[in-house]
C-alpha atoms as a PDB file:
ATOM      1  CA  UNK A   1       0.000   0.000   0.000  1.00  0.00           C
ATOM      2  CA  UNK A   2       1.346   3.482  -0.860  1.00  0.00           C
ATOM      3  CA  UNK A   3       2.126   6.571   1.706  1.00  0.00           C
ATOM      4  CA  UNK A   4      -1.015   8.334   0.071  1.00  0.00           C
ATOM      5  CA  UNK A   5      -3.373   5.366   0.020  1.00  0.00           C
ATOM      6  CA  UNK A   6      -2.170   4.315   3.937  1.00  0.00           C
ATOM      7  CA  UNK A   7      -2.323   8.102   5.303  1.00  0.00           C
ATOM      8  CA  UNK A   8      -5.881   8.350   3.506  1.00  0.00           C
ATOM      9  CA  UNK A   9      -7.078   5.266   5.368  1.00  0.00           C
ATOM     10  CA  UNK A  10      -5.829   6.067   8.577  1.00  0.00           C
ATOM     11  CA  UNK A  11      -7.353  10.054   8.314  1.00  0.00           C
ATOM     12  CA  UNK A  12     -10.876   8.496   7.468  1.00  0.00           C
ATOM     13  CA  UNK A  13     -10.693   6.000  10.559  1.00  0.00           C
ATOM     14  CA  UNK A  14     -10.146   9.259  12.887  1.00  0.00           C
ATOM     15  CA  UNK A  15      -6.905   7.637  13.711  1.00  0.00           C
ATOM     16  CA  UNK A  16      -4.539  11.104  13.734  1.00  0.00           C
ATOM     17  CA  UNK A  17      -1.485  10.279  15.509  1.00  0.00           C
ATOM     18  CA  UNK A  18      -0.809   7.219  13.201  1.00  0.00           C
ATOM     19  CA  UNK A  19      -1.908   9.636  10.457  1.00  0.00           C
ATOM     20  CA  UNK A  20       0.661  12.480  11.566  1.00  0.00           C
ATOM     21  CA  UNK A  21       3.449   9.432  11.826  1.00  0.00           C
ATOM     22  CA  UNK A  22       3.177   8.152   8.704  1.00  0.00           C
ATOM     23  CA  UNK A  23       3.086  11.935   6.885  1.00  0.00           C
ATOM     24  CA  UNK A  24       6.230  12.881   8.644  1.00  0.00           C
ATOM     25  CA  UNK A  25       7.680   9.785   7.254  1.00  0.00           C
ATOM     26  CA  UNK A  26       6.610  10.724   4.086  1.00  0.00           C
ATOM     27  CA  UNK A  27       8.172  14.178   3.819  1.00  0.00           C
ATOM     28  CA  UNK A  28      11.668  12.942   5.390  1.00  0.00           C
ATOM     29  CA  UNK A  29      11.401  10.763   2.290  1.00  0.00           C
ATOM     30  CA  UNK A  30      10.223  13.796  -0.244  1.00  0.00           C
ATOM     31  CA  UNK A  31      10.001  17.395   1.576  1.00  0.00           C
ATOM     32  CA  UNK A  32       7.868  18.505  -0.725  1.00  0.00           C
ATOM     33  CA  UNK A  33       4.879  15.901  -0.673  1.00  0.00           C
ATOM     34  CA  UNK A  34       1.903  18.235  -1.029  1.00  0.00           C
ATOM     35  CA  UNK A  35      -0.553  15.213   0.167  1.00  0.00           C
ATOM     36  CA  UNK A  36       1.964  14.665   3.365  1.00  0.00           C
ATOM     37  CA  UNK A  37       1.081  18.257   4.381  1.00  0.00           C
ATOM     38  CA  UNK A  38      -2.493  18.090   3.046  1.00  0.00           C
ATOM     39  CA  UNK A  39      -3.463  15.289   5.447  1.00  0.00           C
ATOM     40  CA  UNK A  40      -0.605  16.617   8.299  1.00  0.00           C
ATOM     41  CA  UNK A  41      -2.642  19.747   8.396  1.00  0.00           C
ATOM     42  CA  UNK A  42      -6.216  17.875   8.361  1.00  0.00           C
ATOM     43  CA  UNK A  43      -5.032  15.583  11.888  1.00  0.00           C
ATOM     44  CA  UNK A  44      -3.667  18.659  13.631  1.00  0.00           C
ATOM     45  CA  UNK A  45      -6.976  20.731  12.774  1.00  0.00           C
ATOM     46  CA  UNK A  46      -8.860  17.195  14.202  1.00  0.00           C
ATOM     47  CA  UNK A  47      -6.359  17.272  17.214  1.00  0.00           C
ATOM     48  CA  UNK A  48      -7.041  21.191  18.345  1.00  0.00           C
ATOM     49  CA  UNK A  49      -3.147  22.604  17.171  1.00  0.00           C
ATOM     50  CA  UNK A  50      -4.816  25.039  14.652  1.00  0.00           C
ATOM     51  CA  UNK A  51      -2.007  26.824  14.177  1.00  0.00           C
ATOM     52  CA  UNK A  52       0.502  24.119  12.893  1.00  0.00           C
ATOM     53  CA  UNK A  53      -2.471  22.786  10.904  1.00  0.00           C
ATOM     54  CA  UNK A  54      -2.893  26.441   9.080  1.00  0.00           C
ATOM     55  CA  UNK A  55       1.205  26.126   8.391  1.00  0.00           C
ATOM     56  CA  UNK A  56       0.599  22.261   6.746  1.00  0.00           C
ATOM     57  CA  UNK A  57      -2.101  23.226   5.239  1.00  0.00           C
ATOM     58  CA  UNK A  58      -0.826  26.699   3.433  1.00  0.00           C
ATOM     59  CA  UNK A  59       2.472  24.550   2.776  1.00  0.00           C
ATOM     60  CA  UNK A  60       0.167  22.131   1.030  1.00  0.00           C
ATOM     61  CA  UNK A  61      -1.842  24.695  -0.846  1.00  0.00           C
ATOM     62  CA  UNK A  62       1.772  26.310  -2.259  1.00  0.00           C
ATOM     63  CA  UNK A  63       2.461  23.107  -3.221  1.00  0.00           C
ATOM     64  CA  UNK A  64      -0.428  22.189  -5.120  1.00  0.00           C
ATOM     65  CA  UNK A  65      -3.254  25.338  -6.084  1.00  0.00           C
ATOM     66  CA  UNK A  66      -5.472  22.680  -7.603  1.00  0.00           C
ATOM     67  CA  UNK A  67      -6.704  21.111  -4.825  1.00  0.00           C
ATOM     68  CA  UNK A  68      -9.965  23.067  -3.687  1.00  0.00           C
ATOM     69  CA  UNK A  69     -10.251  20.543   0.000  1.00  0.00           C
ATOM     70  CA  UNK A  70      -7.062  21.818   1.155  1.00  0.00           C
ATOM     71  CA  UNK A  71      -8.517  25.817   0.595  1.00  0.00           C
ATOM     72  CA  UNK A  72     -11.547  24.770   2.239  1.00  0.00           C
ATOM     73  CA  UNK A  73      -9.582  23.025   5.449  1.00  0.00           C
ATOM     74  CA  UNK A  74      -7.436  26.380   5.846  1.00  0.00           C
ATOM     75  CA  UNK A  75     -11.009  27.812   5.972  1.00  0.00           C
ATOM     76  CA  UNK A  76     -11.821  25.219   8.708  1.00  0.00           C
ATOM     77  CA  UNK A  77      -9.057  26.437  10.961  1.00  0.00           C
ATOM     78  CA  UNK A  78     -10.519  30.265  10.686  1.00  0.00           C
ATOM     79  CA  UNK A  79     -14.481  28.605  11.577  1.00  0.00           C
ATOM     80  CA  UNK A  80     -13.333  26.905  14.556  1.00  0.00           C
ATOM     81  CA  UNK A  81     -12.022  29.708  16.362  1.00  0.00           C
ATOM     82  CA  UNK A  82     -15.282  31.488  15.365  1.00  0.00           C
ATOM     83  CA  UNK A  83     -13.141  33.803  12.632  1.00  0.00           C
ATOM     84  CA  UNK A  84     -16.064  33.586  10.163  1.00  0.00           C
ATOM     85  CA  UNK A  85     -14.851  36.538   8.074  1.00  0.00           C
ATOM     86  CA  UNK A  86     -11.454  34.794   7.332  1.00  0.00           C
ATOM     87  CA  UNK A  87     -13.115  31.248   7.013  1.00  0.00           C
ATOM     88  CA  UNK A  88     -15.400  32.615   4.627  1.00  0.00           C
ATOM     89  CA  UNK A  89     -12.258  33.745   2.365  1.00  0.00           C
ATOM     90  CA  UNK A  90     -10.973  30.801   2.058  1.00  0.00           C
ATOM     91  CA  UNK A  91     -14.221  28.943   1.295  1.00  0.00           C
ATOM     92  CA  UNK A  92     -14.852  31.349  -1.316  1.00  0.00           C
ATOM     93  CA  UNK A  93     -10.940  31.246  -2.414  1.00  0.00           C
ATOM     94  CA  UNK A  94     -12.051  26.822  -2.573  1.00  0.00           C
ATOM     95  CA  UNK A  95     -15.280  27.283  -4.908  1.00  0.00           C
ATOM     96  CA  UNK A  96     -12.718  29.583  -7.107  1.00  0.00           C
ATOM     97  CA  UNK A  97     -10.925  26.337  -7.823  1.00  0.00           C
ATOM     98  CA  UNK A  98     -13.936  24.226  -8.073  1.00  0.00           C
ATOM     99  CA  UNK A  99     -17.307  25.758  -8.289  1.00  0.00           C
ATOM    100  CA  UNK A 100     -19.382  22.960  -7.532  1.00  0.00           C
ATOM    101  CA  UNK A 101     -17.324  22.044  -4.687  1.00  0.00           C
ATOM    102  CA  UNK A 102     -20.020  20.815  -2.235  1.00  0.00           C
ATOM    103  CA  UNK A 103     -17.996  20.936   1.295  1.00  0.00           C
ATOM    104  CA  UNK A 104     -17.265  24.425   0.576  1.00  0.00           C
ATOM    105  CA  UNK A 105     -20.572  25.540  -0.552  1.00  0.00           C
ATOM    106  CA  UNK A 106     -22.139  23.774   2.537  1.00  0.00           C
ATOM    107  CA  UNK A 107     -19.547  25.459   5.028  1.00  0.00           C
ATOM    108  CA  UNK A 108     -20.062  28.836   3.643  1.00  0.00           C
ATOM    109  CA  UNK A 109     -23.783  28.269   3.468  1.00  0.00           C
ATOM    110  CA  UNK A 110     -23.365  27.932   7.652  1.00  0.00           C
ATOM    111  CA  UNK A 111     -21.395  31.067   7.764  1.00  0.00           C
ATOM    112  CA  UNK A 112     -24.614  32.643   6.203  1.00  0.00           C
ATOM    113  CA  UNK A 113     -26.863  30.960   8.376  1.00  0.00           C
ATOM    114  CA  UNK A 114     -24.728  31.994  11.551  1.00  0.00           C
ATOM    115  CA  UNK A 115     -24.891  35.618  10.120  1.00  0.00           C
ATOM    116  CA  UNK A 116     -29.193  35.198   9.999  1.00  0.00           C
ATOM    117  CA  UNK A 117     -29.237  35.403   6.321  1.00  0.00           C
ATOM    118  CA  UNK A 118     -31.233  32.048   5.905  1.00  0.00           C
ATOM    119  CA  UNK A 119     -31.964  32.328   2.250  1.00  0.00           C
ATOM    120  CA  UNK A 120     -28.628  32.493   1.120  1.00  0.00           C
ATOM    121  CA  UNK A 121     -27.370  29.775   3.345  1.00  0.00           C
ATOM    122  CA  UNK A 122     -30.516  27.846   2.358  1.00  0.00           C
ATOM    123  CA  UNK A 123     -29.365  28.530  -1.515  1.00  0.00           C
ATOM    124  CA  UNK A 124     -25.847  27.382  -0.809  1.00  0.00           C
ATOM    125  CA  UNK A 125     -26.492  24.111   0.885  1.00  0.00           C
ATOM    126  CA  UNK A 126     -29.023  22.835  -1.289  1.00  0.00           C
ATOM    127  CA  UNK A 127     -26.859  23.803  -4.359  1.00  0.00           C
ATOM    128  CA  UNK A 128     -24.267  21.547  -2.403  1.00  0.00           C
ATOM    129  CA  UNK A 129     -26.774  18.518  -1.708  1.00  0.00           C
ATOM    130  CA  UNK A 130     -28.106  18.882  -5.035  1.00  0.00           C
ATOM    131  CA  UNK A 131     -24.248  18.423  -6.634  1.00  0.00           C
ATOM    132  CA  UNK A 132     -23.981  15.470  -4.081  1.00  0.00           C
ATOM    133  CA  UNK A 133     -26.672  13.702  -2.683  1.00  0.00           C
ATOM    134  CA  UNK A 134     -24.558  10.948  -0.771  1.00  0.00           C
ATOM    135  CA  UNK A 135     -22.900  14.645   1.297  1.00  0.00           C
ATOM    136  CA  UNK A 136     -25.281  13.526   4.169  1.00  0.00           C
ATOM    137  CA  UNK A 137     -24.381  16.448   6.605  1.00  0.00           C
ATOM    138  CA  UNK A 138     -25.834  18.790   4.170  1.00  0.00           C
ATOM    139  CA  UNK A 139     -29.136  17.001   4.630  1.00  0.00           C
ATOM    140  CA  UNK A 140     -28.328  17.676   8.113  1.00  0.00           C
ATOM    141  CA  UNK A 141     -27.704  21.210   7.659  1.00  0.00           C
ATOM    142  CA  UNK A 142     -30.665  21.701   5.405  1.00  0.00           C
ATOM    143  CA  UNK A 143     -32.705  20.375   7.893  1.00  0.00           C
ATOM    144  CA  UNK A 144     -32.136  22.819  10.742  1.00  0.00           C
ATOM    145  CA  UNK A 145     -32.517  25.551   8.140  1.00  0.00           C
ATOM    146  CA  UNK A 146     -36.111  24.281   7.187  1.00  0.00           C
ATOM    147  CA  UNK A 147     -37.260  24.110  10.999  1.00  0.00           C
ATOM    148  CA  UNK A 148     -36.278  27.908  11.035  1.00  0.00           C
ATOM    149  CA  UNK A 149     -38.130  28.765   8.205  1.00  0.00           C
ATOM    150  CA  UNK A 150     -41.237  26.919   9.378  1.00  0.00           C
ATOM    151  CA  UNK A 151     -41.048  24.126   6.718  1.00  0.00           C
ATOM    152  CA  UNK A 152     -40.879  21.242   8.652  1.00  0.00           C
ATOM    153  CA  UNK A 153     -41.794  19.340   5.987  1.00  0.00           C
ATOM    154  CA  UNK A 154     -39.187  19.690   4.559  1.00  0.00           C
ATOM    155  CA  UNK A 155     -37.033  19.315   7.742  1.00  0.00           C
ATOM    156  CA  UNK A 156     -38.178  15.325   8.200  1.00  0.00           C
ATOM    157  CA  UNK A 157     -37.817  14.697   4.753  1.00  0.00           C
ATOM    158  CA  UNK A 158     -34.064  16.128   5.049  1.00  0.00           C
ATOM    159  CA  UNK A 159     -33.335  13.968   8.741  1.00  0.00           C
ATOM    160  CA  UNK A 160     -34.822  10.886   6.616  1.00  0.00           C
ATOM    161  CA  UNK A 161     -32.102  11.251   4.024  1.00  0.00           C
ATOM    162  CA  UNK A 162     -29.352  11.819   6.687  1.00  0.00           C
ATOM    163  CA  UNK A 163     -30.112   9.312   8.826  1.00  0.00           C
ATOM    164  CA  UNK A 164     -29.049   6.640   5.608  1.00  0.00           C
ATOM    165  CA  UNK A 165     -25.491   7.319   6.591  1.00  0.00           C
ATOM    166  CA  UNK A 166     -24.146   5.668   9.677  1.00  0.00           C
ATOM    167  CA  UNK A 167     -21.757   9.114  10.048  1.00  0.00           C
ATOM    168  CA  UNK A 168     -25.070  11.048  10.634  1.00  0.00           C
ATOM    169  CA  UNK A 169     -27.442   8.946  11.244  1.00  0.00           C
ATOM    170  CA  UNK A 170     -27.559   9.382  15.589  1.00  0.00           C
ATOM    171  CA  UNK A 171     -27.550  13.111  15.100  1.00  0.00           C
ATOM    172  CA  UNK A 172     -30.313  12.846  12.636  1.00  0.00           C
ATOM    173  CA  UNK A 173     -32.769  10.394  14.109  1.00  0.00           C
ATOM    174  CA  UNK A 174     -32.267  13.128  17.293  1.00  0.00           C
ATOM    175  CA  UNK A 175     -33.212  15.820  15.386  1.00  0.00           C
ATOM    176  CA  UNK A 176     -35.930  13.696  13.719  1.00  0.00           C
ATOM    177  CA  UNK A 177     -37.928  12.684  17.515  1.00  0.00           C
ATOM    178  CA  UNK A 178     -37.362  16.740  18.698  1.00  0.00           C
ATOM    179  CA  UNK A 179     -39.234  17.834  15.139  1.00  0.00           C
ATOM    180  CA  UNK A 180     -41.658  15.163  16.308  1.00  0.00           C
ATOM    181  CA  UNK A 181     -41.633  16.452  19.765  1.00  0.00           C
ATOM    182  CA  UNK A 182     -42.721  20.124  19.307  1.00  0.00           C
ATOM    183  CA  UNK A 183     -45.233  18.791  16.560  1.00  0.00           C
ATOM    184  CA  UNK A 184     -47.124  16.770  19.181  1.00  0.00           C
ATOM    185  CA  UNK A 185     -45.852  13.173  17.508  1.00  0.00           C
ATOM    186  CA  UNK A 186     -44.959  11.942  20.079  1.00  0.00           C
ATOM    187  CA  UNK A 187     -44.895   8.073  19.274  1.00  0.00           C
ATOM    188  CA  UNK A 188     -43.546   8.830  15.803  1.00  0.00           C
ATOM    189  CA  UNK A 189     -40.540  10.524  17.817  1.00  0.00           C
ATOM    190  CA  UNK A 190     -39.986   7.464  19.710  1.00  0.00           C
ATOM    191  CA  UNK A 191     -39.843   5.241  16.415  1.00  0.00           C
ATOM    192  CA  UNK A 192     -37.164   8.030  15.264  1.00  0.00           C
ATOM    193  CA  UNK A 193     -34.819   7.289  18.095  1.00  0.00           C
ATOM    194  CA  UNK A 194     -35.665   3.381  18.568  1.00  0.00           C
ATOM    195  CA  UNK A 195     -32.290   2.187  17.212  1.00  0.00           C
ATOM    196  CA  UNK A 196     -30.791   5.424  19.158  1.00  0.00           C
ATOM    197  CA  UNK A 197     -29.085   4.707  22.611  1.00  0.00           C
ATOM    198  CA  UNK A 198     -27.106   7.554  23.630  1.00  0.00           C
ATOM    199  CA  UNK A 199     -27.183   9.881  26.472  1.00  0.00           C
ATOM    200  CA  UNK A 200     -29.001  12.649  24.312  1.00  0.00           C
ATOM    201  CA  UNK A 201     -31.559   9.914  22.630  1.00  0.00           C
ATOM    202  CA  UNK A 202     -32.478   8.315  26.548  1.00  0.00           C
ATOM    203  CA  UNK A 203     -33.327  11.771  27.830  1.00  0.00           C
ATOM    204  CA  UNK A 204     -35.763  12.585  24.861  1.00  0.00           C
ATOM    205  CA  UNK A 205     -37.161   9.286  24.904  1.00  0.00           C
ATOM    206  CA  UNK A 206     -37.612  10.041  29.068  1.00  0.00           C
ATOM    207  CA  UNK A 207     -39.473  13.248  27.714  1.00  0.00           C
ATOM    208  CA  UNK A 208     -41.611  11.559  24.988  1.00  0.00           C
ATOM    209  CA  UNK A 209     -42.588   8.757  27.430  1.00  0.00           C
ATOM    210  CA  UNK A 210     -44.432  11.453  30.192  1.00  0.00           C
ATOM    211  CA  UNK A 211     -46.012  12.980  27.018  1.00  0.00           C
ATOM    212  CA  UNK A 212     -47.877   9.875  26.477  1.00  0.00           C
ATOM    213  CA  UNK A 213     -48.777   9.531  30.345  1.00  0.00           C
ATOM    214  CA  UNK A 214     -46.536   6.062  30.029  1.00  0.00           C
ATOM    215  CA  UNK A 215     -45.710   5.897  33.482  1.00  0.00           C
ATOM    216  CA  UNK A 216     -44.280   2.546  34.058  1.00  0.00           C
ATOM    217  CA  UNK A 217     -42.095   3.656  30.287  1.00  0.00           C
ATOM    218  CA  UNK A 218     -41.211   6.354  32.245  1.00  0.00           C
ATOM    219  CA  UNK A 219     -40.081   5.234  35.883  1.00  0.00           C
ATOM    220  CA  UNK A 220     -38.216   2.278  33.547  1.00  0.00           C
ATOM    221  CA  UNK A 221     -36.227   4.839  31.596  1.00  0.00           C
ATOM    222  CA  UNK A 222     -35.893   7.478  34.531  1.00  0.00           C
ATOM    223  CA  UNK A 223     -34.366   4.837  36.424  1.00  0.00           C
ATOM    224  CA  UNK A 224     -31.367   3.519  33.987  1.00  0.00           C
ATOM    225  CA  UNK A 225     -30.705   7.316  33.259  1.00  0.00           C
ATOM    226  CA  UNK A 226     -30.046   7.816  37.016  1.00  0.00           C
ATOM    227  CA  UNK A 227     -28.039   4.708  37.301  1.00  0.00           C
ATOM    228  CA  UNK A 228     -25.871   5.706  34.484  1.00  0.00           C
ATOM    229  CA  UNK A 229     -25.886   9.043  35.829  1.00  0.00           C
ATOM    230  CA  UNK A 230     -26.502  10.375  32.235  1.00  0.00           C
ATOM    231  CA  UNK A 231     -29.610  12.942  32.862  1.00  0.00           C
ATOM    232  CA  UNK A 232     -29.197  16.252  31.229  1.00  0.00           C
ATOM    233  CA  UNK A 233     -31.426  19.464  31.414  1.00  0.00           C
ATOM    234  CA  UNK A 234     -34.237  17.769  29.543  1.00  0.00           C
ATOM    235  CA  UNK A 235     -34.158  14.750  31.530  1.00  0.00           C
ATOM    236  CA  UNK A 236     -34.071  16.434  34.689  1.00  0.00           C
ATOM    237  CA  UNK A 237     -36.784  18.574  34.046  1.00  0.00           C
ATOM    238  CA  UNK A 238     -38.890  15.870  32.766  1.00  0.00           C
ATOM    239  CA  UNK A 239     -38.000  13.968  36.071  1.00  0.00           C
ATOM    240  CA  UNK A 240     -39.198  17.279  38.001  1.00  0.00           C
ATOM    241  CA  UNK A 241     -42.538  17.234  35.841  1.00  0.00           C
ATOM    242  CA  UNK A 242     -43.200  13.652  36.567  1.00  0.00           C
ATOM    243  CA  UNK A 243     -42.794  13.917  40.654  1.00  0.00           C
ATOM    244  CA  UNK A 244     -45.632  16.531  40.427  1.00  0.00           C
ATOM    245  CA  UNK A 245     -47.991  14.589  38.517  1.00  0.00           C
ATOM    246  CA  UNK A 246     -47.370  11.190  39.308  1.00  0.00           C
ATOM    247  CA  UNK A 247     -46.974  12.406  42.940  1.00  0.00           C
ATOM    248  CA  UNK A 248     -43.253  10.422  43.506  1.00  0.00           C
ATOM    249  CA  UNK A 249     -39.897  11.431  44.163  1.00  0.00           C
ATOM    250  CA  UNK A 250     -37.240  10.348  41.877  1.00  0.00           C
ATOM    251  CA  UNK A 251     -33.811  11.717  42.224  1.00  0.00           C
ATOM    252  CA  UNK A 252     -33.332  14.541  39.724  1.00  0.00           C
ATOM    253  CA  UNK A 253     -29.375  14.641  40.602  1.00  0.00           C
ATOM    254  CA  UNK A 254     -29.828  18.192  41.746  1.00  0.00           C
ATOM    255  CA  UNK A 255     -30.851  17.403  45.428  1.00  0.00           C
ATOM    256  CA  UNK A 256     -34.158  19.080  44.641  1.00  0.00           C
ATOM    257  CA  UNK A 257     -35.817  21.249  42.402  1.00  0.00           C
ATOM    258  CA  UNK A 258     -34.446  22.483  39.001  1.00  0.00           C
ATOM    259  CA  UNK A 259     -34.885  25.985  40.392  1.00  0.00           C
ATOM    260  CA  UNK A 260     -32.512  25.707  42.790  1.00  0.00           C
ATOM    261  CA  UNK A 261     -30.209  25.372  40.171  1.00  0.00           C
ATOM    262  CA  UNK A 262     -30.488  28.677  38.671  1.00  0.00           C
ATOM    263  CA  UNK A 263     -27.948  31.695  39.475  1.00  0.00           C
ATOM    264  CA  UNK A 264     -28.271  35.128  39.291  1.00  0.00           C
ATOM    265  CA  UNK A 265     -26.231  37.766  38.487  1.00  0.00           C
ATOM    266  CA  UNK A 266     -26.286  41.778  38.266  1.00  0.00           C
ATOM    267  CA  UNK A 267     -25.869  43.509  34.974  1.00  0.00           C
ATOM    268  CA  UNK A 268     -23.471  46.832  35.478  1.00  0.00           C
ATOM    269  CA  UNK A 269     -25.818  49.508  33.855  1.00  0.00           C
ATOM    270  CA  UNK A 270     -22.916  50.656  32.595  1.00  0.00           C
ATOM    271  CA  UNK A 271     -22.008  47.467  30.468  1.00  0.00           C
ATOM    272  CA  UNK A 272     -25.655  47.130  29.272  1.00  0.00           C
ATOM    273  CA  UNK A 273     -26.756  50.969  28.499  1.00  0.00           C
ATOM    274  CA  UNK A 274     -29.875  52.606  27.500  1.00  0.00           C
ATOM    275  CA  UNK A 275     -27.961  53.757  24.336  1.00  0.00           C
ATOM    276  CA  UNK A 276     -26.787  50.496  23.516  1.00  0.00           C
ATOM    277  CA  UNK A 277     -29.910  48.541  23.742  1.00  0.00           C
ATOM    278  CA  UNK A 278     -31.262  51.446  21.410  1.00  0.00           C
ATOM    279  CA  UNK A 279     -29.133  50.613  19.006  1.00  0.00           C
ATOM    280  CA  UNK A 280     -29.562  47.011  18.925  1.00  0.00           C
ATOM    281  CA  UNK A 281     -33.294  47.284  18.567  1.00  0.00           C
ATOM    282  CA  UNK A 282     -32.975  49.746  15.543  1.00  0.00           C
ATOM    283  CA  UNK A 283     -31.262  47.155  13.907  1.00  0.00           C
ATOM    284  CA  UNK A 284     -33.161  44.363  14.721  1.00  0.00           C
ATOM    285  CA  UNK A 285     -36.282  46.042  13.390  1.00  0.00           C
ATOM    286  CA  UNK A 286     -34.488  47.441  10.252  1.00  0.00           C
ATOM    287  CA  UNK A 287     -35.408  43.867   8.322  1.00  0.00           C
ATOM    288  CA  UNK A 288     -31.722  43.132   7.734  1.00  0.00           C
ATOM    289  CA  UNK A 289     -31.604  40.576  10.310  1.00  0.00           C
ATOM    290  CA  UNK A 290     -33.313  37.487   9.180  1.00  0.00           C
ATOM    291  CA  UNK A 291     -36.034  35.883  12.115  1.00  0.00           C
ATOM    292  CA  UNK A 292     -36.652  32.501  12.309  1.00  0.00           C
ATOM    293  CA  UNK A 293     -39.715  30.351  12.460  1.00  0.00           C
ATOM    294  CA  UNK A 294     -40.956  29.735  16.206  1.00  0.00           C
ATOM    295  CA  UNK A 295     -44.011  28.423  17.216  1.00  0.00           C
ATOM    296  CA  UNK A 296     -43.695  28.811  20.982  1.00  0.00           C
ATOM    297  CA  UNK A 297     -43.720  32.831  20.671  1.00  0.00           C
ATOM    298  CA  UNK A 298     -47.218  33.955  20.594  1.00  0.00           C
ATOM    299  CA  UNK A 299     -45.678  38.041  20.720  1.00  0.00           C
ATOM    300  CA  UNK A 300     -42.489  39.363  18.998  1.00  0.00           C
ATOM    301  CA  UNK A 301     -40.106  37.153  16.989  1.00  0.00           C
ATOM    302  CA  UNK A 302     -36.961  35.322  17.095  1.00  0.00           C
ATOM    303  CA  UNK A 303     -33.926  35.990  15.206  1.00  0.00           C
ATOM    304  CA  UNK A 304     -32.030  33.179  12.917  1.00  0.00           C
ATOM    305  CA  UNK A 305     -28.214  32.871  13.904  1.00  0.00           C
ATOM    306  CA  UNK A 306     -26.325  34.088  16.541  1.00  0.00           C
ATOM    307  CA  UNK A 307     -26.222  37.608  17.132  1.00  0.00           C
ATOM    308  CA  UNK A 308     -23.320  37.547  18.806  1.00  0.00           C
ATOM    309  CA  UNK A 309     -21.837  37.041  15.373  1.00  0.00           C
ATOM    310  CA  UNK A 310     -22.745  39.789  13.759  1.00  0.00           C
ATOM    311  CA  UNK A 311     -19.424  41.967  12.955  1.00  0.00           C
ATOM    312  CA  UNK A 312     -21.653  45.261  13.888  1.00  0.00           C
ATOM    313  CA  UNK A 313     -20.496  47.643  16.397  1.00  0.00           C
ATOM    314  CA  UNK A 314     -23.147  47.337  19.032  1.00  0.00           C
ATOM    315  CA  UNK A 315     -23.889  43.292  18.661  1.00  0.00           C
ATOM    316  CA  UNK A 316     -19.981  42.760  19.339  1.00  0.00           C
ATOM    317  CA  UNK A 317     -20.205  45.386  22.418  1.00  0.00           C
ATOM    318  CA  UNK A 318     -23.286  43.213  24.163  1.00  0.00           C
ATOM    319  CA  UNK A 319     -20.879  40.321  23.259  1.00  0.00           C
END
């Protein structure tokens, strides 16, 4: 087997270290082996150095322009320290090489998306899914996108198609039973997550179960949760539901009610002006901030993305 074909094999099985051995044995053998760097740079991004993966990486690109997945990793580096401006370069700098590059178009189609401009990131990932249906996360993607714009619809039928690929599939059949959840389904939420035994997939199947007034469902799954000592903040409140109306006292992990849990803390006036809230609402209401579809508001509206990453003066000052 070749340096390329093992390094490839051993960066798809998650297996870094081995992946960074065998590249550094590659370059001692050829110093300028723009695949060594490629996949160098792709472990260190998966192991957290970002900054030796942004030197393998740019290495890599100077050694071979052509390649429109090395572009789009450099990009990578710039996303996960929340640097959307320079990750979108880069992505852009990618579909420059290759147009109907679909990781590229889906990553910059979650820049939009993080920047509340859901129709363009809606635009992009589709175009990407459309270029390559087997590019399950941007089913994934798609779908979280739909639930904001109120199509869920379209949502389910986008979870369905990512939950044929065992590297989505968990995430997806989660997303599937919440969908199902919110829509009042609740036994078609529990057929989403059968096959689903995770930490995240117990807890919602703890919630579905006291939606259908399944107590002895409920006490059963309550019960390995606490065990395992796995409940999160949906489990735990659905434990704290339960107790009330099933008149019982299961252990919620908290030592009593979720409400002791809470903390709170003083604003500074100062930190959080008049002015500054003034200036947030303007723009809020201007229409250049795209909401999102949510049923549980009867009054006012809620806005797609983070605000927090907006590049804006006064959303980066509440930040």
């Amino acid at each position: 087997m070749t340096d390329l074909a093992t390094i490839q094999q051993l960066s798809a099985a998650g297996r870094h270290q081995e992946c960074l051995q065998v590249c550094q044995n590659a370059l001692q053998a050829n110093p300028e082996e723009a695949y060594a760097y490629k996949y160098a740079g792709k472990s260190l991004l998966a192991l957290g150095q970002l900054e030796k993966a942004q030197q393998c990486l740019v290495k890599a690109h100077q050694l071979d322009g052509s390649d429109p997945e090395i572009v789009k990793d450099i990009g990578n580096t710039f996303n996960t320290i929340q640097n959307y401006q320079e990750a979108a370069k880069y992505y852009k700098l990618s579909l420059s090489i290759n147009p109907n590059y679909p990781p590229a178009l889906n990553n910059l189609g979650l820049i939009a998306k993080q920047q509340g401009c859901l129709p363009v990131a809606k635009q992009l990932i589709e175009r990407a899914r459309d270029l390559d249906p087997a590019f399950t996360m941007s089913h994934l993607n798609l779908s979280v996108i739909y639930q904001e714009l109120g199509e869920p619809g379209q949502a389910i039928a986008s979870l369905r198609e990512a939950m044929k690929s065992e590297k989505t599939k968990e995430k997806a059949a989660i997303e599937l039973a919440k969908i199902y959840y919110y829509l009042g389904n609740y036994r078609d939420g529990l057929k989403a997550i059968c096959e689903i035994h995770n930490k995240a997939a117990e807890n919602l199947r703890l919630s579905l179960s006291l939606c259908l007034d399944d107590k002895l469902e409920f006490n059963r799954c309550a019960e390995d949760l606490i065990s395992k000592r796995w409940l999160n903040q949906r489990g735990v409140a659905a434990i704290d539901h339960a107790n009330i109306l099933y008149d019982q006292a299961l252990d919620n992990g908290l030592g009593g009610s979720t409400i002791d849990s809470l903390i709170f803390q003083t604003i500074n006036k100062q930190e959080f002006s008049d002015s500054l809230i003034d200036e947030i609402l303007i723009r809020l209401s201007s229409g250049s901030i795209q909401s999102r579809y949510q049923g549980l508001l009867a009054n006012g509206s809620q806005t797609s993305g983070n605000i927090f990453d907006i590049p804006e003066k006064p959303f980066q000052a509440l930040k």
